[in-house]
Every structure is written in C-alpha cells, then in structure tokens.
Protein backbone atom coordinates (compact mmCIF):
# COMPACT_ATOMS: atom_id res chain seq x y z
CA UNK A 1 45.79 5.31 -8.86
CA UNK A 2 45.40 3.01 -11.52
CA UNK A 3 47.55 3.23 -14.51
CA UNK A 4 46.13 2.09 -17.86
CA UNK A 5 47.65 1.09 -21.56
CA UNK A 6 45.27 1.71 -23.93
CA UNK A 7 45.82 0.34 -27.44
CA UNK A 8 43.58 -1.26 -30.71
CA UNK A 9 43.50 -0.90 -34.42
CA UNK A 10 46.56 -3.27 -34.89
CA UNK A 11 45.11 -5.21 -37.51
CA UNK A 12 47.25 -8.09 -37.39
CA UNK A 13 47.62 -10.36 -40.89
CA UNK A 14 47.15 -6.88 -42.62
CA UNK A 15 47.92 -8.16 -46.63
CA UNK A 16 49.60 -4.30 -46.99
CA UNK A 17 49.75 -5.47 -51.09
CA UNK A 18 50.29 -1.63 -51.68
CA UNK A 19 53.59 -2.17 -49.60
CA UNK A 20 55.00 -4.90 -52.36
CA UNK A 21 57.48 -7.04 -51.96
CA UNK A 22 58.08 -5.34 -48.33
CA UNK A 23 54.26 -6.50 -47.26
CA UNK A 24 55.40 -9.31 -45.27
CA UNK A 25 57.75 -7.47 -43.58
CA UNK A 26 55.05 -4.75 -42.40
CA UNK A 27 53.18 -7.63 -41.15
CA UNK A 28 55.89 -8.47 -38.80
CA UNK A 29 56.30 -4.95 -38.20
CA UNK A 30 52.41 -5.20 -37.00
CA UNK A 31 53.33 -8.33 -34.45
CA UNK A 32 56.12 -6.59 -33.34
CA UNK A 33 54.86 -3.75 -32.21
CA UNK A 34 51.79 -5.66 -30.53
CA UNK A 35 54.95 -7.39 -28.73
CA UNK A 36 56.56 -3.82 -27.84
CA UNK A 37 53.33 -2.63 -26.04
CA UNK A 38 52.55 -6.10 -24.13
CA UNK A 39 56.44 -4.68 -23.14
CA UNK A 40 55.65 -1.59 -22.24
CA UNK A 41 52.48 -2.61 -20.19
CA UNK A 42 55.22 -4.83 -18.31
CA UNK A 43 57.80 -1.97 -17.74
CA UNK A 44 55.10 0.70 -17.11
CA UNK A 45 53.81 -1.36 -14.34
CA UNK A 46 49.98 -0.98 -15.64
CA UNK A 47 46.90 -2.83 -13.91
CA UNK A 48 45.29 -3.10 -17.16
CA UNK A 49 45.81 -3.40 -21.22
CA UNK A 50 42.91 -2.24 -23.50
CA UNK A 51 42.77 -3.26 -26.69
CA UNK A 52 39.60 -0.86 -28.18
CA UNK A 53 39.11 -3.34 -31.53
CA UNK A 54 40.65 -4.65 -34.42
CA UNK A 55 43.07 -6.50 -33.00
CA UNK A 56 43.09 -8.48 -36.03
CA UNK A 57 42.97 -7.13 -39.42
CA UNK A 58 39.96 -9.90 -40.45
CA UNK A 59 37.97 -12.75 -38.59
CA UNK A 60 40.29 -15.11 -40.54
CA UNK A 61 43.83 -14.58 -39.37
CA UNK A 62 46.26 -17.25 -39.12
CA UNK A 63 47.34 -20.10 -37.37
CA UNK A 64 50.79 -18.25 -36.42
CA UNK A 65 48.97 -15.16 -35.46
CA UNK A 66 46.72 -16.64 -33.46
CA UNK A 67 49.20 -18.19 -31.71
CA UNK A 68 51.31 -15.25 -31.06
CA UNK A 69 48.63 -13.20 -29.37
CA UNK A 70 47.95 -16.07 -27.08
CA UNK A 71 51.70 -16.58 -26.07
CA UNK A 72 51.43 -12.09 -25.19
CA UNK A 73 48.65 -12.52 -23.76
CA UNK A 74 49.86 -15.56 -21.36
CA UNK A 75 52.76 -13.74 -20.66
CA UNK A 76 50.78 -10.64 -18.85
CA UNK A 77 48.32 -13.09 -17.46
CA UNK A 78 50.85 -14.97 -15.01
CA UNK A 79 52.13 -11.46 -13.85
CA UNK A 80 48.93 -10.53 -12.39
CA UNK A 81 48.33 -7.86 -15.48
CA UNK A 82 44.48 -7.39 -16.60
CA UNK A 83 43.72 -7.45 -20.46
CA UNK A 84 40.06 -6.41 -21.60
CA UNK A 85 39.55 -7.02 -25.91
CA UNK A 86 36.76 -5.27 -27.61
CA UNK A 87 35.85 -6.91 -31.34
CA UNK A 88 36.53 -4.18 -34.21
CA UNK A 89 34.88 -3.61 -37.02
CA UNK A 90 37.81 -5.41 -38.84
CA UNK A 91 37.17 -8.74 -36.44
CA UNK A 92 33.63 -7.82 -35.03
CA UNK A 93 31.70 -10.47 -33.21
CA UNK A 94 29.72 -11.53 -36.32
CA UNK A 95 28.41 -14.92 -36.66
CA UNK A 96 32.68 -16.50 -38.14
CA UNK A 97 34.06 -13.98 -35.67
CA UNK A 98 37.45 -15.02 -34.62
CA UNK A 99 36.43 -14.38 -31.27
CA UNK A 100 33.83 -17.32 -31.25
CA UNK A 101 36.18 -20.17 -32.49
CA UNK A 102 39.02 -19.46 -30.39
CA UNK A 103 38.95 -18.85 -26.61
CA UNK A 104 42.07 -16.44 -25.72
CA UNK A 105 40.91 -16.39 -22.39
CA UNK A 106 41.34 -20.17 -21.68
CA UNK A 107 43.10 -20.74 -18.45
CA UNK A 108 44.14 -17.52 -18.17
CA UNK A 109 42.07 -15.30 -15.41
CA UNK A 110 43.22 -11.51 -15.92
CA UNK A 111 41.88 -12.05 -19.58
CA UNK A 112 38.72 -10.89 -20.79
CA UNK A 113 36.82 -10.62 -24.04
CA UNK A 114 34.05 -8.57 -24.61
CA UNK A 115 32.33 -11.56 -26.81
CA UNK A 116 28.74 -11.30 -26.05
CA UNK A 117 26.72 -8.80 -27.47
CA UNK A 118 24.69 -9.07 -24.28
CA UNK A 119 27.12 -8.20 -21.67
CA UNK A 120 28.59 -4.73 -22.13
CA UNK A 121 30.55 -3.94 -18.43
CA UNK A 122 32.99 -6.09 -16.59
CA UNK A 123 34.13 -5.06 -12.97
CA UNK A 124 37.16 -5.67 -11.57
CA UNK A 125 37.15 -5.67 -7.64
CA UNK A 126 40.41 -5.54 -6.96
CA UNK A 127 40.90 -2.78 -8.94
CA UNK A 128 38.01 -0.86 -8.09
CA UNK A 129 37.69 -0.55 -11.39
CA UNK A 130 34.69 -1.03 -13.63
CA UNK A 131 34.69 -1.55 -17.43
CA UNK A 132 32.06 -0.53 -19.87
CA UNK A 133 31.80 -1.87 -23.77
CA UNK A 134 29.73 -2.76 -26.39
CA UNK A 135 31.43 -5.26 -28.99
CA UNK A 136 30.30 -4.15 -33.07
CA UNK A 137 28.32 -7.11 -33.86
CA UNK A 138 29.09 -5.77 -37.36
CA UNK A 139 31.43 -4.02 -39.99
CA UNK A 140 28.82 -0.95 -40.37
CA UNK A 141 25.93 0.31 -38.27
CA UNK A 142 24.15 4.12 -37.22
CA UNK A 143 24.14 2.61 -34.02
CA UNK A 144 26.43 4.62 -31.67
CA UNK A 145 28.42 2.30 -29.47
CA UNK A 146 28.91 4.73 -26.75
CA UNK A 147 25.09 5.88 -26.58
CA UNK A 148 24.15 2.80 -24.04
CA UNK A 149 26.29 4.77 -21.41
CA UNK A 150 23.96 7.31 -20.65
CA UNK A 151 21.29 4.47 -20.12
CA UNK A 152 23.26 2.03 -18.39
CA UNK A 153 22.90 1.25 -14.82
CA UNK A 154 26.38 2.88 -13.14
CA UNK A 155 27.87 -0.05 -10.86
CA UNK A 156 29.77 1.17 -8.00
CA UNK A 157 33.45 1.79 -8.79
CA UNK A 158 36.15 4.04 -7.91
CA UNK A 159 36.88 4.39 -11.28
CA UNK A 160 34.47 4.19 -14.45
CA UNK A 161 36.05 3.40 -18.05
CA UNK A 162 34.82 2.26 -21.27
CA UNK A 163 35.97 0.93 -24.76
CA UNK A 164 34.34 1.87 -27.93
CA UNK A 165 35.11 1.49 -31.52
CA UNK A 166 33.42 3.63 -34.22
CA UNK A 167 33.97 7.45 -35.69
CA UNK A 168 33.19 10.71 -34.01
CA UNK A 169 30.68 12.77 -35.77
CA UNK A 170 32.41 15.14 -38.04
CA UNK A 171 30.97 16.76 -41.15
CA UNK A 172 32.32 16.07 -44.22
CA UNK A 173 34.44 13.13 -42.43
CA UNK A 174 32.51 10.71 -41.17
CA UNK A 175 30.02 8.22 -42.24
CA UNK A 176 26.68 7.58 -40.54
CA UNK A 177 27.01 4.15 -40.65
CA UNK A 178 30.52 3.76 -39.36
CA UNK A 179 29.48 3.22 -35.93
CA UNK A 180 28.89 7.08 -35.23
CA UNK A 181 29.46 8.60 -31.60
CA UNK A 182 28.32 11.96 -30.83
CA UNK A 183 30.91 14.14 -28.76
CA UNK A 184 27.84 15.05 -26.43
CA UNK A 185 28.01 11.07 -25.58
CA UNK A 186 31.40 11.13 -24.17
CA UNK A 187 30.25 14.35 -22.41
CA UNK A 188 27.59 12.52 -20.91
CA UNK A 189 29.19 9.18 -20.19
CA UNK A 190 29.83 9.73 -16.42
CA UNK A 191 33.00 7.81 -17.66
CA UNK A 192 36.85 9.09 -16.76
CA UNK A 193 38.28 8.01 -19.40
CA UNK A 194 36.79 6.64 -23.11
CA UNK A 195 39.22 4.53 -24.96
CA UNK A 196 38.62 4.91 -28.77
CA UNK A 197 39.52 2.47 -31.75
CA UNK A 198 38.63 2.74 -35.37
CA UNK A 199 40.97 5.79 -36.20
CA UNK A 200 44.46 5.42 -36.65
CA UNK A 201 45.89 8.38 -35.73
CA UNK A 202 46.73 9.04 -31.93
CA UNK A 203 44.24 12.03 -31.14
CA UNK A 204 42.30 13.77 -28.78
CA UNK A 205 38.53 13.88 -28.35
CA UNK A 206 37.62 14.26 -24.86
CA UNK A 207 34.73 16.56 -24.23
CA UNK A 208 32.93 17.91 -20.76
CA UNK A 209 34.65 15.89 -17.87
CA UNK A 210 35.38 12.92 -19.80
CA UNK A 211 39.18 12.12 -21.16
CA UNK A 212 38.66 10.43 -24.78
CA UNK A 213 41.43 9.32 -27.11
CA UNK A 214 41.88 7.26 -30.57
CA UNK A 215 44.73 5.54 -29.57
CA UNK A 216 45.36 5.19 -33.04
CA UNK A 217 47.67 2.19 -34.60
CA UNK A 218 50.81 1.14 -32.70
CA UNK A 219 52.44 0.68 -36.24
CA UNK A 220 51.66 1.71 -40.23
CA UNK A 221 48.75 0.35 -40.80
CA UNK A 222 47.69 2.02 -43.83
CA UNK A 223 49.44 5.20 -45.59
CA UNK A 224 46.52 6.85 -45.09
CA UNK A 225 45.51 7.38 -41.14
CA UNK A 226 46.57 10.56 -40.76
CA UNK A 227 45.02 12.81 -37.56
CA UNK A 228 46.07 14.00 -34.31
CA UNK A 229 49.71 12.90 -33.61
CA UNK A 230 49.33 10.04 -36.58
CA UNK A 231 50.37 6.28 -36.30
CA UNK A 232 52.89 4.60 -34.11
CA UNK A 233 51.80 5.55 -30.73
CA UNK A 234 49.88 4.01 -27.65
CA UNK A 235 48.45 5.53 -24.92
CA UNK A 236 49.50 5.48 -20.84
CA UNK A 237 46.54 6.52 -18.94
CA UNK A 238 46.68 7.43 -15.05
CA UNK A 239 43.41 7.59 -13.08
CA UNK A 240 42.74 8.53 -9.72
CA UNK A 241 40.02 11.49 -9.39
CA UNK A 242 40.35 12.32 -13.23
CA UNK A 243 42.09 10.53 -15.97
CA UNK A 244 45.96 11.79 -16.97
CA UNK A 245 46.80 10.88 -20.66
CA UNK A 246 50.07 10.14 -22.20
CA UNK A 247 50.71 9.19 -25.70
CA UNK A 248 53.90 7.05 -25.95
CA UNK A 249 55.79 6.44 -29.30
CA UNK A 250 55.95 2.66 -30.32
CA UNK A 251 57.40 2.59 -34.19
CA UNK A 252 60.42 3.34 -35.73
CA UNK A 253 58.43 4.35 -38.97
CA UNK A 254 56.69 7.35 -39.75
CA UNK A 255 54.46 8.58 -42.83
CA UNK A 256 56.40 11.72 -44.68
CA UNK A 257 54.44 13.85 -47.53
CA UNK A 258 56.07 15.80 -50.01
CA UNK A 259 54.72 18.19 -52.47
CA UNK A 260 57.47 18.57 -55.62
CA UNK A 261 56.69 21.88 -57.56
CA UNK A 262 58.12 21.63 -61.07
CA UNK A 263 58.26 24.83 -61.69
CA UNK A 264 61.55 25.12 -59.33
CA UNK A 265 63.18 21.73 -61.74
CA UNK A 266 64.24 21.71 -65.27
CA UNK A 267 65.09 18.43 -65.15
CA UNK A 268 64.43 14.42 -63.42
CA UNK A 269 67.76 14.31 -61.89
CA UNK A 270 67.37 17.90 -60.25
CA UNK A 271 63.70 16.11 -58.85
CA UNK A 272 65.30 12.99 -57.92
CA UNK A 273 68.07 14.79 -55.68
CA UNK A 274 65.44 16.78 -53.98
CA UNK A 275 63.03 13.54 -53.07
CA UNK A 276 66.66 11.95 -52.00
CA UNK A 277 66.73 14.92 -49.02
CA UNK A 278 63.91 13.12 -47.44
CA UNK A 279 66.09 9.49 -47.71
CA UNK A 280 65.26 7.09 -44.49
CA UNK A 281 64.39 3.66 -44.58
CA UNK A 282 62.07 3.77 -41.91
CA UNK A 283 60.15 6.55 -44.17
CA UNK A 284 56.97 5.75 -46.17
CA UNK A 285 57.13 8.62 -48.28
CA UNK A 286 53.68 10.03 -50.22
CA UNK A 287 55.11 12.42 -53.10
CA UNK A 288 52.87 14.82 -54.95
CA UNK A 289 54.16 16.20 -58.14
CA UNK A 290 52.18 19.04 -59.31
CA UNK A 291 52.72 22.21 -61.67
CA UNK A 292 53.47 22.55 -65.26
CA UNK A 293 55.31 20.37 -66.76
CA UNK A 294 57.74 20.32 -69.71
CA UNK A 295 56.94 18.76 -72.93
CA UNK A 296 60.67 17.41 -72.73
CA UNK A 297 60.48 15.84 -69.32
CA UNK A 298 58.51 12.77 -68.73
CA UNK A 299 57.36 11.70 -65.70
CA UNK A 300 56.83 8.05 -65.00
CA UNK A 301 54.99 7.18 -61.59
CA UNK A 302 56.55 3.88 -61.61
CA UNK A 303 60.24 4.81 -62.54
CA UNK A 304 60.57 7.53 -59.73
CA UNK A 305 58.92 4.63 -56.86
CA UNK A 306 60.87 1.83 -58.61
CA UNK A 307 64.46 4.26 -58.50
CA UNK A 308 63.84 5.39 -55.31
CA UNK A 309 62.62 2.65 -53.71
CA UNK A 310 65.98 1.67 -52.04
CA UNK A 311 65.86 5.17 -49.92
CA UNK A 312 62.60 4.21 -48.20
CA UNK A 313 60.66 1.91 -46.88
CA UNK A 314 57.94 2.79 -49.24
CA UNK A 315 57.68 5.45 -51.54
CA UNK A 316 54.24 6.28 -53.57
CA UNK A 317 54.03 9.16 -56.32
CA UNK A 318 50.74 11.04 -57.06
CA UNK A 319 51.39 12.73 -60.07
CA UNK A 320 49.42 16.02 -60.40
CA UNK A 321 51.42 18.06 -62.87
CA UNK A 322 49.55 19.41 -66.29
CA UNK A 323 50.85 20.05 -69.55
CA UNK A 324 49.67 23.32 -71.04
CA UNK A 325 49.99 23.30 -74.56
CA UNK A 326 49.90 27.28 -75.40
CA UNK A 327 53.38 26.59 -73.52
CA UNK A 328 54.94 24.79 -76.41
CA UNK A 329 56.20 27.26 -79.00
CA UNK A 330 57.19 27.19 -82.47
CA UNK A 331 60.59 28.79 -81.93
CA UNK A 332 61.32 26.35 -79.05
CA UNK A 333 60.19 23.14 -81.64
CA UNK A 334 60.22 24.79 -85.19
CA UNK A 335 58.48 22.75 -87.97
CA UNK A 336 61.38 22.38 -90.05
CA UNK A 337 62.37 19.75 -87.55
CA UNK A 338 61.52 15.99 -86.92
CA UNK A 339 60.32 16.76 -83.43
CA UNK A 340 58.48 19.81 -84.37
CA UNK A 341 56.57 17.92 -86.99
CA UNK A 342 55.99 15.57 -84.22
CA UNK A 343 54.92 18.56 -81.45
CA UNK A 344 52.66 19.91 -84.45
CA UNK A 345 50.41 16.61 -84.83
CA UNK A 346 49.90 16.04 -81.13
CA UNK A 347 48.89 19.46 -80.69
CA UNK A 348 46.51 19.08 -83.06
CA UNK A 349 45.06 15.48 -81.96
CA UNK A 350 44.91 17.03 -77.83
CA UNK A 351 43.34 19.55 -79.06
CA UNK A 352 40.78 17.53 -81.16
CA UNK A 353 40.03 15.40 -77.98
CA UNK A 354 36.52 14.77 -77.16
CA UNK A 355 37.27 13.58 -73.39
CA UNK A 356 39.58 14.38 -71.08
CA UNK A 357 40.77 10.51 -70.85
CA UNK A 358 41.90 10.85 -74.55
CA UNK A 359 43.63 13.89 -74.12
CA UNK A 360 45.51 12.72 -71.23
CA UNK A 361 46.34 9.87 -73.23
CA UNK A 362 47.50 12.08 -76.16
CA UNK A 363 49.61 14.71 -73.65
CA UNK A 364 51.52 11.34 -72.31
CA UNK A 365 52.52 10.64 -75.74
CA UNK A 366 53.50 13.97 -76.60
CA UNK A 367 55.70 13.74 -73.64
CA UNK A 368 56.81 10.47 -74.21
CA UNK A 369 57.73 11.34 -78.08
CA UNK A 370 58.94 14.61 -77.39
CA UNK A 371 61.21 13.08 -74.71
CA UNK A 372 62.96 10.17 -76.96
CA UNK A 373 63.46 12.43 -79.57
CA UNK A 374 65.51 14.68 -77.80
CA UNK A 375 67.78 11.77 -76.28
CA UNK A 376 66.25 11.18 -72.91
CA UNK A 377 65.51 7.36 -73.52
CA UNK A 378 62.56 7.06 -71.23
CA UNK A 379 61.14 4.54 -72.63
C-alpha cells in the first residue's frame, strides 16, 4: 500500500487586504498550516506529499517564505519522505516563475519539481509508484491539463497517479480558459487517483474508476472558496488496487454565513445580539442583511464590521435590505412635524430620481435624517 498526502492551493504571501489589520496574521495562519501538514505527512507515516499548485500565492514571494518552505521541505527529505510540486496558476512556470530562480530541490533527493514544461511523469522505483503532471506554463489557458493522459505512454507501475491544476467543466461555473478538465478525462486517465488544485474547497470529483479530489486550501485563503467540505482540510490517500480517500481537518477557522431578516428586528441592538450568537474568534463571518427596512433604523456596513469586529476573526456585511417608501405614512411622520417635513421632501426627491444610483443615494439620506432626528445619533 502506499499512503499519500495530497495538498496545494496554499498560496503563501497571500496580501488578504480584505482581512485588515488581521492580514498578516492570516499569512502566518497560511505558513502554519503548510507546517501542520509537512506534520501530518510525518505522523501519518506517508511515502509521498503532493502539493497540486499554488504553493505560493505569486512568483514573487519573499525571502522569509522562501526560506520556510525549504527548511519543511528539508525536514521530510532526511526522513526518507517523497515530495512532488506542481506550479499553479498563482506561481506557474512562466518565464519569472519562482520555480526557475530558486532550486528547492538542491541537495535534497526525495524532492521533486515538476519545472519543465517538457517532462510531465516522474517514477519512483522504490515505490512502485509512477507520477504524472503537466506544470501551467500560464495563469489562463483552454488547454486541459489532464487531457495528455489519455495520450501518454503508461510506464509500468504498480500504482499510476497524477497532479493537475485547473477547473472541472461545469456550466455556469467555470471558465474555458481556466485550465478546463473534462470529467470524461479523469474517467479515462487509467490513473488511481487524480490530485486536483485550483479550487479551494475540499471536494469530490472522481468519475469511472478513477478517485479525483480538490484538495482544496489547508487554511482561509479567500472568503470566498466555498464547495464540497470548504477550506481547511487536506487529503490522506491509501492505494493499493484502488485509491481510499480521506479528508483530514487542518484549521482552526472556518467560513460562517448568516442571512439577518429585518423583518423579525425593530431595532440595531436586537440585530447586533442576534449576529453576537454566532461569536468565535476563529469565525470569518459573511452577514447578509436583507428585507425591508425602517426609515428610523440606519444601517451602516462599516459600524456593524467595525462593532463587531472583536467577536470574530473577520466579519463582512452585505447589505441587501430596501426601503419601500409607500411604507412611510403620514400618521406615523405627520407634516406638522420637523421630521415629517423632512420625510415629505425626500419622498418627493426618491421619487423624482432618474437612476437608481441617485435614489439610493437619496433613501440613505432619508434614513440617515430620519434617524438623527429621532435621537439615534448615527452619524
């Protein structure tokens, strides 16, 4: 049997801007959990680490980084452990790759990088093992990196694996030049086991005889990635006549949405203690506030992630909510009064907006005005 850990899309020296004054820390988060599966390859007693692309977030990562993969990689090379990188589309063996100024495989015999466009298997004997791949030479292409399988001249192995990086065909969710593979590829392969990168959510897409997983990112990579089991994990793969697959958790964090319906709130504070339910600072929390809102409560995107953003690691807010105006009433905002007079002449300049940008503009303001007068001091 041999026993596999199959990981990628790490993207190490991520700049994670949308993560603020946390960013840095994600980025350690990123080395760390590289660190945690070089670990786990240790402890699990694997033959072999994949790393299916985008290692690095860019061709240009840093001095430090650089570095730190070397010092993992040593580490699994003088206990006999195999490690086999495929460039990304995030550090793809273009002409500045990363992987042509610096030679991670220097001294170090159980490491191997798939760095010439020209050579697409490696065999290892005393695994019985061999290894198929085809490095993206580029960021896009319609060329399918898993197509020169069916092609390719089979060596004689025990056990038959490849790496690719690139999107399965799906309509309506994938590009066709984001290095496209067709699920009647991995069908046809003749490979065991297909270890994916480019997606960063753990998930399942063997087809026919072949096993083929996304390993998806060991750590939150982006708040987007969604798919399968999501971000975090890495993959343990046993092989003898057919390939077993085990997704293994690596972070602590995790990606939460919430939807907020304001029809069940009359108020911010009654919002805020309902977003506070969801409280944990490994959480990077998406919120979605939708319905109708209240002319009297004014919702700032900024306030809510700025007042709330000691109960998560990250919180973003999507606001969605409308304001109907055939909702605001005379009797509840009579004329005679200051804020009446005030509801009167936005009604009338929303509804004299020629675009929708204006009137957006115009239904903040009501808000806004309607808001102060009443006491709320929201500005």
């Amino acid at each position: 049997m041999i026993k596999i850990i199959h990981t990628g899309d790490i993207h190490l020296g991520a700049k994670f801007s949308s993560f603020g004054k946390k960013s840095a820390e994600q980025r350690r988060a990123l080395l760390n959990s590289f660190k945690k599966v070089v670990d786990e390859t240790i402890l699990k007693k694997a033959h072999i680490l994949l790393i299916s692309g985008d290692l690095f977030d860019s061709n240009f990562p840093s001095y430090d980084t650089v570095n730190a993969v070397k010092s993992e990689l040593k580490k699994l090379d003088e206990l006999g452990v195999y490690v086999a990188i495929l460039p990304g589309t995030h550090d793809c063996l273009s002409a500045d790759s990363i992987y042509k100024r610096e030679n991670f495989s220097e001294g170090l015999s159980h490491i191997y990088i798939f760095d010439d466009e020209n050579i697409t298997s490696k065999f290892y004997p005393e695994l019985d093992l061999v290894l198929y791949a085809k490095a993206n030479t580029s960021n896009k292409s319609k060329q399918s990196p898993v197509e020169f399988l069916q092609s390719e001249e089979k060596q004689k192995a025990r056990h038959k694996v490849a790496m690719a990086h690139g999107s399965i065909e799906i309509e309506g969710k994938s590009a066709d030049d984001d290095w496209p593979i067709k699920l009647s590829e991995i069908s046809k392969s003749q490979m065991q086991y297909i270890a994916l990168g480019h997606w960063h959510g753990a998930q399942d897409f063997s087809f026919g005889a072949t096993k083929a997983w996304y390993c998806g990112s060991p750590e939150i990579t982006y708040k987007e990635g969604k798919g399968g089991l999501g971000q975090g994990y890495a993959i343990e793969v046993d092989i003898t006549s057919s390939a077993e697959v085990k997704p293994f958790l690596v972070s602590e964090k995790k990606i939460e949405e919430m939807n907020i319906e304001l029809d069940a709130f009359s108020d911010i504070d009654g919002i805020y203690k309902e977003i506070e339910k969801k409280s944990d600072p490994n959480t990077i929390l998406i919120l979605s506030i939708s319905g109708i809102v209240h002319p009297n409560l004014f919702l700032d995107e900024e306030k809510i992630e700025s007042d709330l953003s000691d109960k998560f690691f990250s919180i973003k807010v999507k606001n969605n909510s409308s304001l109907k105006i055939e909702n605001i009433t005379e009797r509840e905002y009579p004329e005679d009064m200051v804020v009446g007079q005030f509801v009167a002449l936005m009604r009338e300049r929303i509804n004299a907006s020629q675009n929708e940008e204006d009137k957006k503009v115009f239904e903040e303001a009501l808000q806004l005005g309607v808001a102060e007068l009443e006491g709320k001091e929201v500005l």
